[in-house]
Protein backbone atom coordinates (compact mmCIF):
# COMPACT_ATOMS: atom_id res chain seq x y z
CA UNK A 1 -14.52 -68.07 14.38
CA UNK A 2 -13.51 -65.14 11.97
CA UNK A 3 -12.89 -62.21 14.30
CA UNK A 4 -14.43 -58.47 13.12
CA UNK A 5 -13.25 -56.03 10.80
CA UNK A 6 -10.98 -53.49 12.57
CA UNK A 7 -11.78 -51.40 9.63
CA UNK A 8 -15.97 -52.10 10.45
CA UNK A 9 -17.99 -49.05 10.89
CA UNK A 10 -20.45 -51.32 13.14
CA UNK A 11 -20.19 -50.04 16.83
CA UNK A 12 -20.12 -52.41 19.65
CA UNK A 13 -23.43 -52.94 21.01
CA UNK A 14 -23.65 -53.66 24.95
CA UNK A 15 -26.29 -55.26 26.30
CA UNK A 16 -27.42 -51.96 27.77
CA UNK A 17 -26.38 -48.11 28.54
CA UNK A 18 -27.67 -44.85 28.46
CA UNK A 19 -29.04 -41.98 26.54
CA UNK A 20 -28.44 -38.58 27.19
CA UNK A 21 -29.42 -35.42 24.58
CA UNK A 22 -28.83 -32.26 24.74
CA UNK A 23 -31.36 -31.17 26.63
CA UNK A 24 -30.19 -33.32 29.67
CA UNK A 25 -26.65 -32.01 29.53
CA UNK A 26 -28.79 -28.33 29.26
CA UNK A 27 -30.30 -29.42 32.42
CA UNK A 28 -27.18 -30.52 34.53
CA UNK A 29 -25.44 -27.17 33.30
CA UNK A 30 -27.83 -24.87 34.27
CA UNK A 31 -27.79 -26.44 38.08
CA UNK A 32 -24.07 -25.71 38.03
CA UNK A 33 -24.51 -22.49 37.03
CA UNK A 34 -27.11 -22.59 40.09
CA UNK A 35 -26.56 -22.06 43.37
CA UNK A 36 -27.58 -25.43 44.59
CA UNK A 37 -25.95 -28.55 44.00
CA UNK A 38 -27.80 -30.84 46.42
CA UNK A 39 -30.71 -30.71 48.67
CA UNK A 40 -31.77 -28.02 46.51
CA UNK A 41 -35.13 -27.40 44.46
CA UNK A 42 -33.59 -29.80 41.69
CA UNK A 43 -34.69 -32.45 43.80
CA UNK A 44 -38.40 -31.39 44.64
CA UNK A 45 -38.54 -31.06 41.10
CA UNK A 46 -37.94 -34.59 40.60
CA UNK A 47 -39.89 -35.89 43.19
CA UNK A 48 -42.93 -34.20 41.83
CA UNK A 49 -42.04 -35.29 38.41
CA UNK A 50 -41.88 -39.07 39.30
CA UNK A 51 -44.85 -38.72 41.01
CA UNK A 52 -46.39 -37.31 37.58
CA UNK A 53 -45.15 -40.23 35.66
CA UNK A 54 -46.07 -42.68 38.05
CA UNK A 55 -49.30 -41.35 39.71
CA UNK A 56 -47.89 -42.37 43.49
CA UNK A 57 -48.57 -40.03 45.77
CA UNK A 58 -45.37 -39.52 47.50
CA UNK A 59 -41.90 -39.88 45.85
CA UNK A 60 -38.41 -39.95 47.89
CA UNK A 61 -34.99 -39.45 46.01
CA UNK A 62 -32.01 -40.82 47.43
CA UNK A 63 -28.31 -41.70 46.17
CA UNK A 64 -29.22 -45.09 44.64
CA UNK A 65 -31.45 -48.41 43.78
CA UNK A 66 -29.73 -50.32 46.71
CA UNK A 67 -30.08 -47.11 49.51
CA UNK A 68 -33.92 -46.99 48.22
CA UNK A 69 -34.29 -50.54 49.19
CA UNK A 70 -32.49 -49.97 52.34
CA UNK A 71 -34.87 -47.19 53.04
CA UNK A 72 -37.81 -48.77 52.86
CA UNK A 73 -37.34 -51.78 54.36
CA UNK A 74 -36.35 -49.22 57.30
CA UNK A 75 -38.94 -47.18 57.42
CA UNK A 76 -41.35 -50.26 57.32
CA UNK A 77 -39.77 -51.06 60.67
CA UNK A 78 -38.37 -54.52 59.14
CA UNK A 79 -35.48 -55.37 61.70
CA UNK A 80 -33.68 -58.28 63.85
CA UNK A 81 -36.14 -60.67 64.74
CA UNK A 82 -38.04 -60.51 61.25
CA UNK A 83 -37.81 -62.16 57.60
CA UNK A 84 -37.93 -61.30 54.59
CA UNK A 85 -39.30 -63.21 51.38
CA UNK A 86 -37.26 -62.30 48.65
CA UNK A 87 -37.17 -64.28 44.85
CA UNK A 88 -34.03 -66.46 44.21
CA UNK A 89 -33.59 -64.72 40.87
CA UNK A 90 -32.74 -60.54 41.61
CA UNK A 91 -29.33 -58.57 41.86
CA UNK A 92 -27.64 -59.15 45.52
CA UNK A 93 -28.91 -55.49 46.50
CA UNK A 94 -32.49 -56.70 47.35
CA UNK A 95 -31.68 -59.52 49.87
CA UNK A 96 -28.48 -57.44 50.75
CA UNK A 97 -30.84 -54.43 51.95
CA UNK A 98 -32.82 -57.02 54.29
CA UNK A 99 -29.86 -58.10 56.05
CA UNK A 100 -28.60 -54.78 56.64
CA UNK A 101 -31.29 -53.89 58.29
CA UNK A 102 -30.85 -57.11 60.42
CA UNK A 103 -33.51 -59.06 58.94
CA UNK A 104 -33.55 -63.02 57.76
CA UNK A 105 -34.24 -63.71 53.95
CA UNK A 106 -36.84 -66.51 53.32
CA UNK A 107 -36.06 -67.30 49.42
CA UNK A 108 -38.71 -68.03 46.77
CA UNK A 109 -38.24 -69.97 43.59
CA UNK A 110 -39.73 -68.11 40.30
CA UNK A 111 -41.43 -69.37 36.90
CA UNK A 112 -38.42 -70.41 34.68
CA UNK A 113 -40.08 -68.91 31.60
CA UNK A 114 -40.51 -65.60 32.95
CA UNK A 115 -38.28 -65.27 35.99
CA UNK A 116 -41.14 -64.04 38.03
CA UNK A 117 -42.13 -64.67 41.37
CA UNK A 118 -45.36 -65.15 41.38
CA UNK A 119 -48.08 -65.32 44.52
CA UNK A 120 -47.77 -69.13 44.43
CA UNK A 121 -43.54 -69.22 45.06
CA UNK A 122 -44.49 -66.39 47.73
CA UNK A 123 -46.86 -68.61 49.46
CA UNK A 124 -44.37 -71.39 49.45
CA UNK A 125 -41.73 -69.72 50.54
CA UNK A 126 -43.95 -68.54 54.01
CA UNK A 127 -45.04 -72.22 54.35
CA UNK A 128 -41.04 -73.19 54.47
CA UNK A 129 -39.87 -70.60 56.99
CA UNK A 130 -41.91 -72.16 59.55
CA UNK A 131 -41.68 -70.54 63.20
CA UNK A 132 -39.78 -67.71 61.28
CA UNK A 133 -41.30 -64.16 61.87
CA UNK A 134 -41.98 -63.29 58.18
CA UNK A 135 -43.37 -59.72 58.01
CA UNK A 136 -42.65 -58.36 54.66
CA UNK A 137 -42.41 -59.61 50.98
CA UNK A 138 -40.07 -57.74 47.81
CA UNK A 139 -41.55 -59.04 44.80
CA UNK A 140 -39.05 -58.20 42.29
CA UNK A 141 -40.14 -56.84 38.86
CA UNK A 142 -37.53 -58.52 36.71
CA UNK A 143 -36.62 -57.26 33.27
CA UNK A 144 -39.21 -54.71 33.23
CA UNK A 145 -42.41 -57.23 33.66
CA UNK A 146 -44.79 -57.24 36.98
CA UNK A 147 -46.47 -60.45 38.14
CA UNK A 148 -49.84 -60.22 39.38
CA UNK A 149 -49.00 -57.31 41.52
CA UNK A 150 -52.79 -57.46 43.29
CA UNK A 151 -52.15 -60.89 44.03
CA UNK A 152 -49.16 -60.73 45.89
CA UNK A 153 -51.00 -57.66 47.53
CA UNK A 154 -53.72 -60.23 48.47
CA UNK A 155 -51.00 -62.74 49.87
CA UNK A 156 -49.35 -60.52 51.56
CA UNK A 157 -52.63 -59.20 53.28
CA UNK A 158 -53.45 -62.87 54.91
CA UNK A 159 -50.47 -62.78 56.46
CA UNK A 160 -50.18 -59.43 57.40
CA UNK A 161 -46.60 -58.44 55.45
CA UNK A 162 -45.37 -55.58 54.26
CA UNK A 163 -45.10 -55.26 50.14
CA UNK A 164 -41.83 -53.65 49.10
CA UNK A 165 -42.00 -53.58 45.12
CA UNK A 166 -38.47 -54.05 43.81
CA UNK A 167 -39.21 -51.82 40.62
CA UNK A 168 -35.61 -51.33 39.66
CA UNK A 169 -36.37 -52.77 36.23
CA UNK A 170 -39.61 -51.55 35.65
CA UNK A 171 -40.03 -47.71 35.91
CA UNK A 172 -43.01 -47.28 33.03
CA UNK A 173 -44.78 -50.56 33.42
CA UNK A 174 -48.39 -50.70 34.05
CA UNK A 175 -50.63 -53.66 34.34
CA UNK A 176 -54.64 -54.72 34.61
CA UNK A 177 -56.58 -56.04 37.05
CA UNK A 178 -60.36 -56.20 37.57
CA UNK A 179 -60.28 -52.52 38.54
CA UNK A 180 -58.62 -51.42 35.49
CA UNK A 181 -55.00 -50.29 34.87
CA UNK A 182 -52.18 -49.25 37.44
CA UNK A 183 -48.74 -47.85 37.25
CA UNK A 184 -45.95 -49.37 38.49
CA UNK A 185 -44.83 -46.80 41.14
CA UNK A 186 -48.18 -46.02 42.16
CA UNK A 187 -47.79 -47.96 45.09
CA UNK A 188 -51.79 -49.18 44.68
CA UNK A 189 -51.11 -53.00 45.93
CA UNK A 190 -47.64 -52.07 47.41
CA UNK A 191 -46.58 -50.02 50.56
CA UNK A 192 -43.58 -48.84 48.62
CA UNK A 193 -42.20 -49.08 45.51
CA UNK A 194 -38.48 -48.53 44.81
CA UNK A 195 -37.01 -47.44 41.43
CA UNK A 196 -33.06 -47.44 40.28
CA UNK A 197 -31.54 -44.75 37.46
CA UNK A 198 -28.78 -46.51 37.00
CA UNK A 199 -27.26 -45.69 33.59
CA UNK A 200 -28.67 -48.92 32.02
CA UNK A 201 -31.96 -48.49 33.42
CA UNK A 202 -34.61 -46.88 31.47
CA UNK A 203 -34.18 -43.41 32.42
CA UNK A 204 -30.81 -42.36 34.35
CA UNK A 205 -29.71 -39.82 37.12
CA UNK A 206 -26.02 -41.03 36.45
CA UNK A 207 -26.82 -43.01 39.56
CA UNK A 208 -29.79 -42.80 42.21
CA UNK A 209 -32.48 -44.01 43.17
CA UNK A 210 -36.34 -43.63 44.27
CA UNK A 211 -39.60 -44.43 46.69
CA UNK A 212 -42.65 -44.27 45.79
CA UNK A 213 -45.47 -44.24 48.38
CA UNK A 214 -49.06 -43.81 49.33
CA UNK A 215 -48.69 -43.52 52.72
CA UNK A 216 -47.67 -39.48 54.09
CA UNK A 217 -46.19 -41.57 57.05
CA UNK A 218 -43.62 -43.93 55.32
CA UNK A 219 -42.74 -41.03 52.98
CA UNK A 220 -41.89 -38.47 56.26
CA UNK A 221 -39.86 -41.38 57.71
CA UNK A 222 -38.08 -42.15 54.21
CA UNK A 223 -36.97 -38.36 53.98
CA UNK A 224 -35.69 -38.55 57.40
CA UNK A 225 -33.75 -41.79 57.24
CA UNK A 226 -32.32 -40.34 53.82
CA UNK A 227 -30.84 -37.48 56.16
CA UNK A 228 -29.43 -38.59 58.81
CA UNK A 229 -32.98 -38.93 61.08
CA UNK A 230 -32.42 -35.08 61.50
CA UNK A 231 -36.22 -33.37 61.10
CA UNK A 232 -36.85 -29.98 61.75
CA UNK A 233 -40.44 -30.40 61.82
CA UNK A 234 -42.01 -28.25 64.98
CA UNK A 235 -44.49 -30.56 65.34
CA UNK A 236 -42.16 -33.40 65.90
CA UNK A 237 -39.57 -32.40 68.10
CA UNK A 238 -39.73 -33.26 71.86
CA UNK A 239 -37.21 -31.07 73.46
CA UNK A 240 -39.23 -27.57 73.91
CA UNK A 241 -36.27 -25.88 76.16
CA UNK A 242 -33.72 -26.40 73.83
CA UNK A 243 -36.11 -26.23 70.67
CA UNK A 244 -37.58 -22.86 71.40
CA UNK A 245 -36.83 -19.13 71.55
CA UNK A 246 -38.36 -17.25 74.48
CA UNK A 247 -41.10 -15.67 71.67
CA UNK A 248 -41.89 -20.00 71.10
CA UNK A 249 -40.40 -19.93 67.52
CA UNK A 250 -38.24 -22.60 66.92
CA UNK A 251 -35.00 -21.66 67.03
CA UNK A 252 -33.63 -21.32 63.74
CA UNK A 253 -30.62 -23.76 63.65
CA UNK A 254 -32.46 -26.69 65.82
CA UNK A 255 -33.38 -30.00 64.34
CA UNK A 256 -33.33 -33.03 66.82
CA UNK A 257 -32.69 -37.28 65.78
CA UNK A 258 -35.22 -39.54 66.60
CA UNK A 259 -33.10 -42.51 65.61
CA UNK A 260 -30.02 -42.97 63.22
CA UNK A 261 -30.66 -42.22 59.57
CA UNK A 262 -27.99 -42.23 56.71
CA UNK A 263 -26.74 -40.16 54.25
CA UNK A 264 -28.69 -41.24 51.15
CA UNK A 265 -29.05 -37.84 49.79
CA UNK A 266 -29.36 -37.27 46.14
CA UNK A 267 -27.77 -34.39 44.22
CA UNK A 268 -29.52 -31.35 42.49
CA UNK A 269 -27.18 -32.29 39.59
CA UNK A 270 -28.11 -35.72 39.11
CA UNK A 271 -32.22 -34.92 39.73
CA UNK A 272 -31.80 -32.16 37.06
CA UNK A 273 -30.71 -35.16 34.62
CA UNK A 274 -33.59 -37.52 36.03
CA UNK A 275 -36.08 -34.68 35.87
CA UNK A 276 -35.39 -34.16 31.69
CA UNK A 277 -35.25 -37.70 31.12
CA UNK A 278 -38.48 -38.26 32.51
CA UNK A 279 -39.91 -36.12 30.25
CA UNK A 280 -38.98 -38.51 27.30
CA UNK A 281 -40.29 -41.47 29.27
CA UNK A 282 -42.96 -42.54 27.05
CA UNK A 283 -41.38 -42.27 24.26
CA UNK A 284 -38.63 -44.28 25.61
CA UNK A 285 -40.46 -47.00 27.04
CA UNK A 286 -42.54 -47.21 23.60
CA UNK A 287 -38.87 -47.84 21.81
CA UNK A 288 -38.28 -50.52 24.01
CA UNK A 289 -41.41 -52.35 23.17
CA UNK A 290 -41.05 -52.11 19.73
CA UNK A 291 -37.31 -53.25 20.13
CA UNK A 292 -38.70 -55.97 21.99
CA UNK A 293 -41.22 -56.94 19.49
CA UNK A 294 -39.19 -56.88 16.54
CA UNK A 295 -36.47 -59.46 18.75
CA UNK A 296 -39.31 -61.93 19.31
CA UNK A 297 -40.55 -61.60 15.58
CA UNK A 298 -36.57 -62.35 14.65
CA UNK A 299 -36.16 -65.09 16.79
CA UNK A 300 -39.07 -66.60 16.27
CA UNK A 301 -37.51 -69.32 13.49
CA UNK A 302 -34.86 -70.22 15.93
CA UNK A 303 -37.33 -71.88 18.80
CA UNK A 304 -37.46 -74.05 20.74
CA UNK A 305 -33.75 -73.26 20.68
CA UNK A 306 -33.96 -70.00 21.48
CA UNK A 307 -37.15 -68.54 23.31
CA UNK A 308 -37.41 -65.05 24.73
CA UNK A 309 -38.98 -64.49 28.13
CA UNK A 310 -42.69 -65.76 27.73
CA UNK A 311 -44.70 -62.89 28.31
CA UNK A 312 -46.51 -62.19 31.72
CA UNK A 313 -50.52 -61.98 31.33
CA UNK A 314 -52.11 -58.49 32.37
CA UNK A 315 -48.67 -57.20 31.80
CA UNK A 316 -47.41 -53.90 29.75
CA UNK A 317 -43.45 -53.62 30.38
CA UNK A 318 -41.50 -51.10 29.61
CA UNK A 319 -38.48 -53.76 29.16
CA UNK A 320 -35.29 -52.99 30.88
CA UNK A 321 -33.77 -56.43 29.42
CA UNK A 322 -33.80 -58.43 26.00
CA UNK A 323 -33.50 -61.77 27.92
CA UNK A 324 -33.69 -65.14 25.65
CA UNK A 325 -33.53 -68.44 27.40
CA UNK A 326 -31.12 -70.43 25.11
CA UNK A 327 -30.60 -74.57 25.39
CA UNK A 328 -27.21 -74.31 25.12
CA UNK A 329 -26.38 -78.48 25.64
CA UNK A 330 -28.95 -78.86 22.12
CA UNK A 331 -26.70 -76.58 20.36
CA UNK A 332 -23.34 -78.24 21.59
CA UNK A 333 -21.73 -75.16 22.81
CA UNK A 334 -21.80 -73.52 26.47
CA UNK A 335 -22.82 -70.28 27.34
CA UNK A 336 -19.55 -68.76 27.84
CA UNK A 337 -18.64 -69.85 24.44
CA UNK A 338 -21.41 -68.38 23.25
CA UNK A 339 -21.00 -65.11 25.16
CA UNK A 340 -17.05 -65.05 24.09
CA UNK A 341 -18.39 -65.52 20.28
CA UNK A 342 -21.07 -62.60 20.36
CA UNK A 343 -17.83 -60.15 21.90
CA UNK A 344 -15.71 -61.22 19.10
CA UNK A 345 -18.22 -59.75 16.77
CA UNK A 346 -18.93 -56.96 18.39
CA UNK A 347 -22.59 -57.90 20.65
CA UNK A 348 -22.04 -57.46 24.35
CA UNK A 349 -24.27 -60.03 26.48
CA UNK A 350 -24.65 -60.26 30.14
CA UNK A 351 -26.26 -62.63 32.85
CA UNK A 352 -29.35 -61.87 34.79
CA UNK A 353 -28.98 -63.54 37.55
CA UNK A 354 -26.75 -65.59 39.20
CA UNK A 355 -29.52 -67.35 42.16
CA UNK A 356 -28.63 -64.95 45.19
CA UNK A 357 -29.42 -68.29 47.20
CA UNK A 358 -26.04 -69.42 45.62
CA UNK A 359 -23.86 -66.97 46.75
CA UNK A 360 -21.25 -68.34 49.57
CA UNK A 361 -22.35 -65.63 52.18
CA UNK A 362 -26.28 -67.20 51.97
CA UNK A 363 -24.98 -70.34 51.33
CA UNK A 364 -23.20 -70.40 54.59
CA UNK A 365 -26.28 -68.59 56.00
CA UNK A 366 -28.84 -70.82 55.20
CA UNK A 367 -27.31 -74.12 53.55
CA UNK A 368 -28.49 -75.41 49.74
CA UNK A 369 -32.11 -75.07 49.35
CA UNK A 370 -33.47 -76.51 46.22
CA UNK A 371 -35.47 -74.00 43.77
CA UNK A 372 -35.70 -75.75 40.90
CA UNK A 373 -37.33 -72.89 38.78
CA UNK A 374 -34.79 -70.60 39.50
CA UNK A 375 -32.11 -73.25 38.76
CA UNK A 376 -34.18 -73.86 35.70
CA UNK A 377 -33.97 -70.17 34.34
CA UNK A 378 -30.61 -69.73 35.02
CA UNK A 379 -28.92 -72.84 32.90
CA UNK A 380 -30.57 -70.85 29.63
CA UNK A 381 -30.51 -67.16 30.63
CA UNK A 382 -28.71 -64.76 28.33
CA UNK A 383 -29.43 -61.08 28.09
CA UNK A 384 -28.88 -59.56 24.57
CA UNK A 385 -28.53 -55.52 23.88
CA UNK A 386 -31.29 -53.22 24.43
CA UNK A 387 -31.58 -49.67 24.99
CA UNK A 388 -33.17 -46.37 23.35
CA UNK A 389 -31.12 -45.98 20.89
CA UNK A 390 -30.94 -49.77 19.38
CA UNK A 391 -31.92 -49.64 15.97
CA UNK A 392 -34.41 -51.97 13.89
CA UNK A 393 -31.03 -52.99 11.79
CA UNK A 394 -28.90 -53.77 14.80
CA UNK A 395 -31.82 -56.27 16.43
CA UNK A 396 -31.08 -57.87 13.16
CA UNK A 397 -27.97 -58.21 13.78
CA UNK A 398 -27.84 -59.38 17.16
CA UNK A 399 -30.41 -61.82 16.30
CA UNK A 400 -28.21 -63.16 13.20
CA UNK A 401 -25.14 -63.19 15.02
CA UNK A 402 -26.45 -65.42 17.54
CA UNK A 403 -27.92 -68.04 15.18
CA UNK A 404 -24.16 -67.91 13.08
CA UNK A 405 -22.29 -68.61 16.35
CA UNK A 406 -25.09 -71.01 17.67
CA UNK A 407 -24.72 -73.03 14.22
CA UNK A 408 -21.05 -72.53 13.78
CA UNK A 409 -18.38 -75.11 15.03
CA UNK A 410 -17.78 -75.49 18.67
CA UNK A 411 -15.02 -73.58 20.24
């Protein structure tokens, strides 16, 4: 394989990072000049904001994707005792979350052609744990689509389960149901949602993370776990003698714990980044669909050898991940040769996901379970570069690269 030019102008191209302008770095330099750095008004100003672009209600930041899963499973009082249905194809963090909280994961298989779980993989999944307290479900929104969000919601309503929208992927998605049009985020067939700004997601706080909620309750409880469990809410703390001056103000330093919270807190800095990324949102998420478009009109010639994710009905994604489902055995190559080839000429390409059902610790946990879909997906799942500022050109070639190594000689 003829290795690149060191001479070539052409940059690398990962399969995904961030954006920032200058009016982000404007925006992180004018809270250091501040006199807040966290827990400040940086923060309120993001919540609100989120809430704007997403039309929830209630919006909690905290440090991360992961601690926003964590929080919500705990404020949905998910504990020892219950389970958790979680799809076979996500990062570790979303079955990790559950079983630091103490709960059981009940895995679902997913549609290989979209790497969705849908209501159907839900429903079998709560017919195979049995005598197993399930009482919530984390549908997880991979690469930026949503699967029948209102059906889930219906599923999850028989049975009386929580729905904890792993949205990490999919912060500007909306989709359709008989009612009309929703926003992911706006928590309408979900008690939470939870969002990630990870650098490679669609909008970035450096790192951090997000709730979104309906419910005044959950969001109070989410704020507190975020800090500790400290609240210095009068009308929630118990101990009047030591909460109280003799005039019956609250004393000015008092704040009482319920129960144990963490330190999830979020910084001023990094919600002062989130809050002036947001406001490019839709033009970012608009990028990434025509990004996306243009990949499936350039692959198009090379099916059925290369297919990109088939396309979720009712759906609008804002597309957090190029991902084409390649039969690598047809073109006699594997997909680390593949992978090694695209590197040597300069496209980055990733995996998305390894089955978390597969990993030794649930392995151990839980023994080999069969989910053929899942297994299905993964033998042909290769993520190719996208992000904001991908040009029209470089889809090109991406796309052309691939085909050359695909029809080249086997390493």
């Amino acid at each position: 394989m003829k290795k690149p030019d060191p001479h070539s102008d052409q940059r690398f191209l990962p399969y995904g990072r961030q954006s920032v302008d200058e009016a982000d770095i404007a925006a992180v330099v004018s809270v250091l000049r501040g006199d807040w750095l966290t827990t400040g008004p940086a923060v309120d100003a993001f919540e609100t904001a989120l809430c704007e672009a997403t039309g929830a209600k209630h919006a909690v930041a905290c440090s991360n994707g992961t601690a926003a899963l964590h929080l919500a499973l705990l404020a949905a009082s998910i504990g020892p005792g219950d389970s958790v249905i979680v799809p076979a194809n996500t990062f570790l963090a979303t079955a990790n979350a559950a079983r630091l909280v103490g709960a059981e994961i009940v895995f679902a298989d997913i549609d290989p052609k979209s790497g969705q779980m849908l209501a159907k993989h839900a429903e079998a999944a709560y017919a195979r744990a049995g005598s197993q307290r399930v009482a919530g479900v984390m549908p997880v929104y991979f690469a930026g689509q949503c699967a029948a969000p209102h059906e889930l919601a219906s599923f999850a309503s028989t049975h009386g389960l929580r729905v904890i929208e792993d949205a990490c992927h999919a912060l500007g998605t909306t989709y359709r149901t008989a009612e009309g049009n929703h926003q992911v985020g706006s928590a309408d067939h979900a008690d939470m949602t939870t969002f990630s700004f990870h650098p490679v997601k669609t909008i970035t706080t450096a790192e951090g993370g997000a709730i979104a909620t309906r419910d005044a309750d959950l969001a109070d409880r989410l704020r507190r776990f975020r800090n500790h469990g400290m609240t210095r809410d009068p009308a929630q703390l118990t101990n009047a003698k030591l909460a109280h001056a003799a005039d019956g103000d609250v004393n000015p330093w008092y704040y009482e714990m319920a129960e144990p919270g963490l330190n999830y807190r979020v910084s001023d800095l990094q919600c002062a980044l989130g809050t002036s990324q947001l406001k490019r949102l839709p033009a970012i998420v608009d990028i990434r669909r025509a990004l996306v478009a243009h990949y499936a009109k350039k692959l198009a010639p090379l099916a059925p050898l290369v297919q990109p994710l088939e396309i979720v009905n009712g759906c609008s994604a804002s597309w957090h991940l190029q991902v084409v489902r390649i039969n690598f055995a047809a073109a006699g190559t594997t997909r680390a040769e593949v992978m090694n080839a695209l590197r040597e000429q300069g496209v980055g390409s990733q995996v998305h996901y390894i089955p978390v059902p597969w990993q030794p610790y649930y392995r151990d946990r839980y023994g080999d379970t069969d989910f053929p879909g899942a297994s299905a997906y993964y033998d042909t799942c290769l993520s190719l570069p996208l992000f904001e500022t991908l040009t029209m050109a470089e889809v090109d070639r991406v796309v052309d690269t691939l085909e050359s190594v695909l029809s080249g000689p086997r390493h």
